[in-house]
C-alpha atoms as a PDB file:
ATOM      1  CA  UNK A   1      37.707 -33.643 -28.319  1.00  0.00           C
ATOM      2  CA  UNK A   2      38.199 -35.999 -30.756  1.00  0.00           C
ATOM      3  CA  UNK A   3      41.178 -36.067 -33.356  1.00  0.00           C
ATOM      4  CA  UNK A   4      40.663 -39.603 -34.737  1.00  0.00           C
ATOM      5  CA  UNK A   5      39.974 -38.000 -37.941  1.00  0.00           C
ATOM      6  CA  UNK A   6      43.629 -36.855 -38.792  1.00  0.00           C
ATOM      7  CA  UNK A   7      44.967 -40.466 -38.619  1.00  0.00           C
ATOM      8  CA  UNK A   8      43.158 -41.016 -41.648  1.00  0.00           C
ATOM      9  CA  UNK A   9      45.089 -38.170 -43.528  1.00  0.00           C
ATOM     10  CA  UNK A  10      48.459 -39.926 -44.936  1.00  0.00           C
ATOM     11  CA  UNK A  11      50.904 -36.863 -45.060  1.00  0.00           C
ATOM     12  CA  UNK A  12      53.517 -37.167 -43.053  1.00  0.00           C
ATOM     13  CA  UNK A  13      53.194 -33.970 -42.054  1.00  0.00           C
ATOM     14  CA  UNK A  14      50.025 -34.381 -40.344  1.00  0.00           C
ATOM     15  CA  UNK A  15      51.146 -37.261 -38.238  1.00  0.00           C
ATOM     16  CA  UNK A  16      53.318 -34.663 -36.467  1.00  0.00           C
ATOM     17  CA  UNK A  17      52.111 -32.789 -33.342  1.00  0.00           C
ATOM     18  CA  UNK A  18      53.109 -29.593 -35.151  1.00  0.00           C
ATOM     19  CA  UNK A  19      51.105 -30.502 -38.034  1.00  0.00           C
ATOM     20  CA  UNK A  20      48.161 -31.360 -36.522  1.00  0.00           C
ATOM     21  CA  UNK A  21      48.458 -27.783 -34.449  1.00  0.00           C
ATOM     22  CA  UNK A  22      48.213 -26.006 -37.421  1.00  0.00           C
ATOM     23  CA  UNK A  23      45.518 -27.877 -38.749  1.00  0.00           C
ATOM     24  CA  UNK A  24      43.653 -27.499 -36.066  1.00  0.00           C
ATOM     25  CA  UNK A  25      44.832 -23.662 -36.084  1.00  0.00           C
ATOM     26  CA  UNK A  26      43.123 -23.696 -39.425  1.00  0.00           C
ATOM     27  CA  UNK A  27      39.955 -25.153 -37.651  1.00  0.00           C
ATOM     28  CA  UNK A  28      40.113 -22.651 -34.913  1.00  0.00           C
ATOM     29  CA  UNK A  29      40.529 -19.368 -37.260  1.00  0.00           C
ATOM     30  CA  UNK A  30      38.038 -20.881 -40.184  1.00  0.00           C
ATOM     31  CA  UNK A  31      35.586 -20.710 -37.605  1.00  0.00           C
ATOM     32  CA  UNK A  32      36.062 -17.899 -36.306  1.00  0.00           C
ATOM     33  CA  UNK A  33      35.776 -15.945 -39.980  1.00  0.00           C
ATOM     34  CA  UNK A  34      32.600 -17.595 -40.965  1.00  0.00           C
ATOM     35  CA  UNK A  35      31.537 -16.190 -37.576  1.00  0.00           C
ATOM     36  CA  UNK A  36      32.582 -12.697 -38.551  1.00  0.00           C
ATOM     37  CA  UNK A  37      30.550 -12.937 -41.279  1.00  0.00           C
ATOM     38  CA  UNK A  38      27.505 -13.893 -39.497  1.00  0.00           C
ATOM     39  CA  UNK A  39      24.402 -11.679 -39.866  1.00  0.00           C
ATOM     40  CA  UNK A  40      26.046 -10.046 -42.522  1.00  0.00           C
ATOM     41  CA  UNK A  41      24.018 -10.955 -45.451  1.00  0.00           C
ATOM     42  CA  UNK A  42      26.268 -11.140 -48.900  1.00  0.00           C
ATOM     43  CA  UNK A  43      29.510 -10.733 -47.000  1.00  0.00           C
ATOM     44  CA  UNK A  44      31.962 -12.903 -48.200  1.00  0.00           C
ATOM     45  CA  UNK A  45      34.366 -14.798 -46.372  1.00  0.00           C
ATOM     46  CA  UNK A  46      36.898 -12.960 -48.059  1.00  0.00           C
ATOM     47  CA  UNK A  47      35.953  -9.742 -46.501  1.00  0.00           C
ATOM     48  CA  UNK A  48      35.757 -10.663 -42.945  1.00  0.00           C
ATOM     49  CA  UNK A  49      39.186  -8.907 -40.922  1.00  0.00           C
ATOM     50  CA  UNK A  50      40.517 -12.091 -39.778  1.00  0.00           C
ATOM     51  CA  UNK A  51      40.626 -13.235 -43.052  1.00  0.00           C
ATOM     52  CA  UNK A  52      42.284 -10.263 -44.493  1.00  0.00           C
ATOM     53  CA  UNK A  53      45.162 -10.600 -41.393  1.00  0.00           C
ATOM     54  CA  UNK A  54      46.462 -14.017 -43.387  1.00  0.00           C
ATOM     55  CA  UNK A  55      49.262 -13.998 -45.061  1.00  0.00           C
ATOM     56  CA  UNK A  56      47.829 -16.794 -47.241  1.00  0.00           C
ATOM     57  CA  UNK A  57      50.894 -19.229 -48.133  1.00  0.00           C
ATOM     58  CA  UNK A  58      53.649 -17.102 -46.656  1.00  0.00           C
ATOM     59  CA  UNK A  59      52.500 -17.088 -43.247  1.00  0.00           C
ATOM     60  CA  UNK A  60      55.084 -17.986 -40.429  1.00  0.00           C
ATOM     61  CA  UNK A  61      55.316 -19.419 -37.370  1.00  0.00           C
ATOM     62  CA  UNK A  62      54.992 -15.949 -35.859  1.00  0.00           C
ATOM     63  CA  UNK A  63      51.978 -15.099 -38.124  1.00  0.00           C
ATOM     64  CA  UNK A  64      50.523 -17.959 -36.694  1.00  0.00           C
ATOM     65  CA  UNK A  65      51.134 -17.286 -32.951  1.00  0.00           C
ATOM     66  CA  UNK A  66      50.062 -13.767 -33.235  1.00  0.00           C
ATOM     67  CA  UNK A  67      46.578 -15.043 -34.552  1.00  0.00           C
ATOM     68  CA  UNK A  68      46.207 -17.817 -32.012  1.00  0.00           C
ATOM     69  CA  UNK A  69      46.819 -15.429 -29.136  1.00  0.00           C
ATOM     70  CA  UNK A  70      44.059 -13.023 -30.789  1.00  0.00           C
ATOM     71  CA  UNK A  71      41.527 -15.839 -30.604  1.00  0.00           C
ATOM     72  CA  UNK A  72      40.322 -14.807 -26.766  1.00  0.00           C
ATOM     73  CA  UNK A  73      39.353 -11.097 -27.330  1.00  0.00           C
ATOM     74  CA  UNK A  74      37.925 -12.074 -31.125  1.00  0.00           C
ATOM     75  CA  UNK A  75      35.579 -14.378 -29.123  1.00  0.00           C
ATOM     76  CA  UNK A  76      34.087 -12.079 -26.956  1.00  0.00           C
ATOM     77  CA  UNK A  77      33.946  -8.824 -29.190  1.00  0.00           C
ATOM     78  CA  UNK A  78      31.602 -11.307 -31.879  1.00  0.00           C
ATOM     79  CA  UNK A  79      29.963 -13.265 -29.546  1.00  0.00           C
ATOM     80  CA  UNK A  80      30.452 -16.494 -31.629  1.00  0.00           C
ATOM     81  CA  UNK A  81      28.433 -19.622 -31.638  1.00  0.00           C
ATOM     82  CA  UNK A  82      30.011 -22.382 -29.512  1.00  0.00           C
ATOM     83  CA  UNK A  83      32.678 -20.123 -28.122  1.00  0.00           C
ATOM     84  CA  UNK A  84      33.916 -22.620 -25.438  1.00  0.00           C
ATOM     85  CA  UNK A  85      34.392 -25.135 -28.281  1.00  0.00           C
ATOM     86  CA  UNK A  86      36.774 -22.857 -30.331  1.00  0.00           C
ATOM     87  CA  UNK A  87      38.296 -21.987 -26.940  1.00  0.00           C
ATOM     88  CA  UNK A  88      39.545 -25.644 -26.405  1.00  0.00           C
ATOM     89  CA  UNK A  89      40.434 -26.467 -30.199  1.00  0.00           C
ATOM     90  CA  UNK A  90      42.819 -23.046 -29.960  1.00  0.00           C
ATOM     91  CA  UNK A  91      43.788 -24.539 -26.663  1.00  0.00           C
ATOM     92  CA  UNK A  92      44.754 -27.602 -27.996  1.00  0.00           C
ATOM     93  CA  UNK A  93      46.552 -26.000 -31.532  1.00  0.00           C
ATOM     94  CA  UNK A  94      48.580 -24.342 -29.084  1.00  0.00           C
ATOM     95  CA  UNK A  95      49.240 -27.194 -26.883  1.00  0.00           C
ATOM     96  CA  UNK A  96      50.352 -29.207 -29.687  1.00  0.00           C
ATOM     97  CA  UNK A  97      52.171 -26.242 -31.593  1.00  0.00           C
ATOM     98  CA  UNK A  98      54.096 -25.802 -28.070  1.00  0.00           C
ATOM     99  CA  UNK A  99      55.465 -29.539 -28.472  1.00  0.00           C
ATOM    100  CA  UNK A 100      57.421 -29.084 -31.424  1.00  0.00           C
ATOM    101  CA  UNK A 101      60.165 -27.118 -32.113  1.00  0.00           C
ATOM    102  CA  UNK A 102      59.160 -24.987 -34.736  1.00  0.00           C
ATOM    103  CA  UNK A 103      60.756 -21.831 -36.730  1.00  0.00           C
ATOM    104  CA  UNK A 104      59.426 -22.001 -39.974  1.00  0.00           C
ATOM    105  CA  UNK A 105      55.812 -23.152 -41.484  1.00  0.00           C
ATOM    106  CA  UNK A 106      57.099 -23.528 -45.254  1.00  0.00           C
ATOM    107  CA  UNK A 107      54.709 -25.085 -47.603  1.00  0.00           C
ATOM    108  CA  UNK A 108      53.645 -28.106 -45.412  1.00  0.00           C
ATOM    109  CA  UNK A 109      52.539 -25.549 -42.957  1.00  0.00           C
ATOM    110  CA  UNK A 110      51.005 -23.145 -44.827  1.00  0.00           C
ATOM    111  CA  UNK A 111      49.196 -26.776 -46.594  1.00  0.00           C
ATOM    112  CA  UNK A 112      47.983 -27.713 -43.541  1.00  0.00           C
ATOM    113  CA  UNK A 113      46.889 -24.452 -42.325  1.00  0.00           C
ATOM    114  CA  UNK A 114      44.745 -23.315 -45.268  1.00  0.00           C
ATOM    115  CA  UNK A 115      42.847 -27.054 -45.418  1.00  0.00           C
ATOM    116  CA  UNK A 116      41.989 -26.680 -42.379  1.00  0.00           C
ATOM    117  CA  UNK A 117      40.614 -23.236 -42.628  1.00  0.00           C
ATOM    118  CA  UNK A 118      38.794 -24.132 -46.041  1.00  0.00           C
ATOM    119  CA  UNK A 119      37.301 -26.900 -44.340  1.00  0.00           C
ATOM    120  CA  UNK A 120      36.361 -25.956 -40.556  1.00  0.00           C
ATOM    121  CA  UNK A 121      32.864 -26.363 -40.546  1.00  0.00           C
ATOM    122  CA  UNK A 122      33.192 -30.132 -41.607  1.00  0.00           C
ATOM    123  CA  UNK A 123      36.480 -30.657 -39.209  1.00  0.00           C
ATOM    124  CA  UNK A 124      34.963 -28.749 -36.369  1.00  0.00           C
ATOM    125  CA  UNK A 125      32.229 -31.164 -36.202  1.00  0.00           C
ATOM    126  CA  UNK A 126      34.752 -33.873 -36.484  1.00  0.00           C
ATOM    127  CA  UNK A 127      36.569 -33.071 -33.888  1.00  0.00           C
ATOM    128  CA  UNK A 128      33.365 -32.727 -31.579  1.00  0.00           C
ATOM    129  CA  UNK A 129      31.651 -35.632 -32.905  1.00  0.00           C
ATOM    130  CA  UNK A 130      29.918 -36.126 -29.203  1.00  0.00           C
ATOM    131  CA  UNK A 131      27.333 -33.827 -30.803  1.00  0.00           C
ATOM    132  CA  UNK A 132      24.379 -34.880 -31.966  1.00  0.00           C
ATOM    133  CA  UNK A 133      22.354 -34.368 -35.422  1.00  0.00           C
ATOM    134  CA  UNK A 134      18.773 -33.732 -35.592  1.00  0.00           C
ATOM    135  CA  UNK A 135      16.760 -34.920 -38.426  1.00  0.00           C
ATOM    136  CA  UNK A 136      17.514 -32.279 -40.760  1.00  0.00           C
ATOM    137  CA  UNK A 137      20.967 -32.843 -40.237  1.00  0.00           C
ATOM    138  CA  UNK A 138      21.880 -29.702 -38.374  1.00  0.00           C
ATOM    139  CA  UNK A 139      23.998 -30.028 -35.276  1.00  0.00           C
ATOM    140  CA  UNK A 140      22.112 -29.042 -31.997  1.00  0.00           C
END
């Protein structure tokens, strides 16, 4: 796992372990909704469950937890791509999360959260950048 990446971001914020938890949160649950929507021809993002269980820019750090802990069963019951991947990045958002003493998200949070779930595909790829391209640029 490689989180190189975020020491290129310059918010404050992110430098933290709690930010980078819930950036990596975002990762984790970005994933997992694109996933949802898988096979599903038309379906937005928008419309997937997960993504209608957000409380986008008022979640808390409970919010949070509660969708973390989910990420086990939602694994199985869709049958995701690279399941032992997102297992390890919600791993290590907890992990992180768990060093910090954290009660509320507030807007740095939320920030960090919703960047991360905008932009999972490109960040997930980041993080496992062991993974190799093939020439039409598709991971494999």
């Amino acid at each position: 796992m490689n989180l190189d990446f975020m020491t290129e971001m310059k918010d404050n914020y992110l430098q933290t372990d709690e930010g980078k938890g819930v950036l990596l949160a975002g990762i984790t649950l970005g994933m997992l909704a694109y996933q949802q929507k898988n096979g599903n021809e038309g379906q937005k993002i928008s419309d997937t469950p997960l993504f209608k269980q957000i409380h986008w820019g008022k979640m808390t750090y409970r919010d949070l937890k509660r969708l973390l802990s989910r990420v086990p069963e939602l694994l199985k019951a869709y049958k995701v791509n690279y399941a032992s991947y997102l297992s390890s990045l919600n791993g290590k958002s907890g992990e992180l999360l768990l060093k910090e003493d954290t009660k509320d998200l507030g807007v740095n949070g939320n920030f960090a959260f919703t960047i991360g779930f905008v932009n999972s595909y490109d960040y997930f790829w980041k993080v496992f950048s062991k993974e190799t391209t093939n020439e039409e640029g598709t991971h494999v």
